[in-house]
Protein backbone atom coordinates (compact mmCIF):
# COMPACT_ATOMS: atom_id res chain seq x y z
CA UNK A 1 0.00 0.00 0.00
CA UNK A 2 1.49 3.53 -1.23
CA UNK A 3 1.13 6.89 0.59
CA UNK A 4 -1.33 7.43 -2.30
CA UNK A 5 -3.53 5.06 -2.17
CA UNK A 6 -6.86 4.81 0.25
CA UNK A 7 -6.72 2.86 3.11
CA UNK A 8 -9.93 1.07 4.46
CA UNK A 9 -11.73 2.74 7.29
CA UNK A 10 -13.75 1.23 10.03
CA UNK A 11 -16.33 3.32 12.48
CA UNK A 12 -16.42 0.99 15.87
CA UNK A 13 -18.48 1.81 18.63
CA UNK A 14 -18.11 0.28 22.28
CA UNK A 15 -14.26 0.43 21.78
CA UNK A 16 -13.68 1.43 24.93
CA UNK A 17 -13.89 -1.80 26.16
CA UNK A 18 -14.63 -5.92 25.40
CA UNK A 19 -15.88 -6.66 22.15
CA UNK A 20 -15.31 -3.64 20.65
CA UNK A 21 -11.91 -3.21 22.04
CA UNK A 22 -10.89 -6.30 20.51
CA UNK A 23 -12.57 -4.71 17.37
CA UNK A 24 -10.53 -2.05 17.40
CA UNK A 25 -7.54 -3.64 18.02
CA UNK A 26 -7.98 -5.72 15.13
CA UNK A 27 -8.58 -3.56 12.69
CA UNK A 28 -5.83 -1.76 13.41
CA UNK A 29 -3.63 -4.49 13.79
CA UNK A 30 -4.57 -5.20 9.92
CA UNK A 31 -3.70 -1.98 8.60
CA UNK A 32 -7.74 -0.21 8.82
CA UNK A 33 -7.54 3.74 10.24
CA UNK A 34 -10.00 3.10 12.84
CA UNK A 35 -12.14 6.08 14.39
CA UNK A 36 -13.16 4.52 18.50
CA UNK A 37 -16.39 5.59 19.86
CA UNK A 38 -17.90 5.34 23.35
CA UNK A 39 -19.17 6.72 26.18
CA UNK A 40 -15.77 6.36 28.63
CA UNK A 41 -13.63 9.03 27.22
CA UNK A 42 -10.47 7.25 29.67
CA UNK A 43 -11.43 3.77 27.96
CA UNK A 44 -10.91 5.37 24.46
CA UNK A 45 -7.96 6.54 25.21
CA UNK A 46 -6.06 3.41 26.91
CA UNK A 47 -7.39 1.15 23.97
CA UNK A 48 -5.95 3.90 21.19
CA UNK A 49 -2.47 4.09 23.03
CA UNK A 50 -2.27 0.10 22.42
CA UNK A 51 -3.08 0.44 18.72
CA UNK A 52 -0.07 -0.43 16.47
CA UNK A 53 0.95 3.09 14.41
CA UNK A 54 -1.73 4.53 12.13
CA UNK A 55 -4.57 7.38 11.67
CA UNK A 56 -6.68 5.97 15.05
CA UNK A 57 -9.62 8.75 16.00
CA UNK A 58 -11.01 8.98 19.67
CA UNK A 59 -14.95 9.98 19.65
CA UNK A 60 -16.27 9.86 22.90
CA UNK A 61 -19.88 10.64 23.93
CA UNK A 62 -23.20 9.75 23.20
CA UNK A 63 -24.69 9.85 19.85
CA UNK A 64 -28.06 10.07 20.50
CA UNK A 65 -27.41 13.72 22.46
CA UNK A 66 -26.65 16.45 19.74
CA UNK A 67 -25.22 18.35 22.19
């Protein structure tokens, strides 16, 4: 894969912790830029440090609240 070319993209939500931790971690592990969403900011943030190098996104909060 070249700077050039797109890399696949994954949206997983409950990656702070358990299943979609190990979502996450996957992914990432297989070359996917991986944008994290939950509700534990602190979560988000412990699984992203683990993820191998790559364009990782943290998204915490709750998507039903527009605010």
């Amino acid at each position: 894969m070249t700077m050039t070319e797109p890399r696949p993209a994954v949206v997983v939500s409950g990656a702070s912790s358990g299943i979609g931790a190990a979502t996450a971690r996957r992914f990432a592990r297989e070359g996917w830029d991986v944008l994290l969403c939950a509700l534990d900011r602190e979560g988000l943030d412990r699984v992203a440090a683990d993820l191998p190098p790559g364009r990782h996104v943290v998204c915490a909060g709750d998507w039903r609240d527009p605010a």
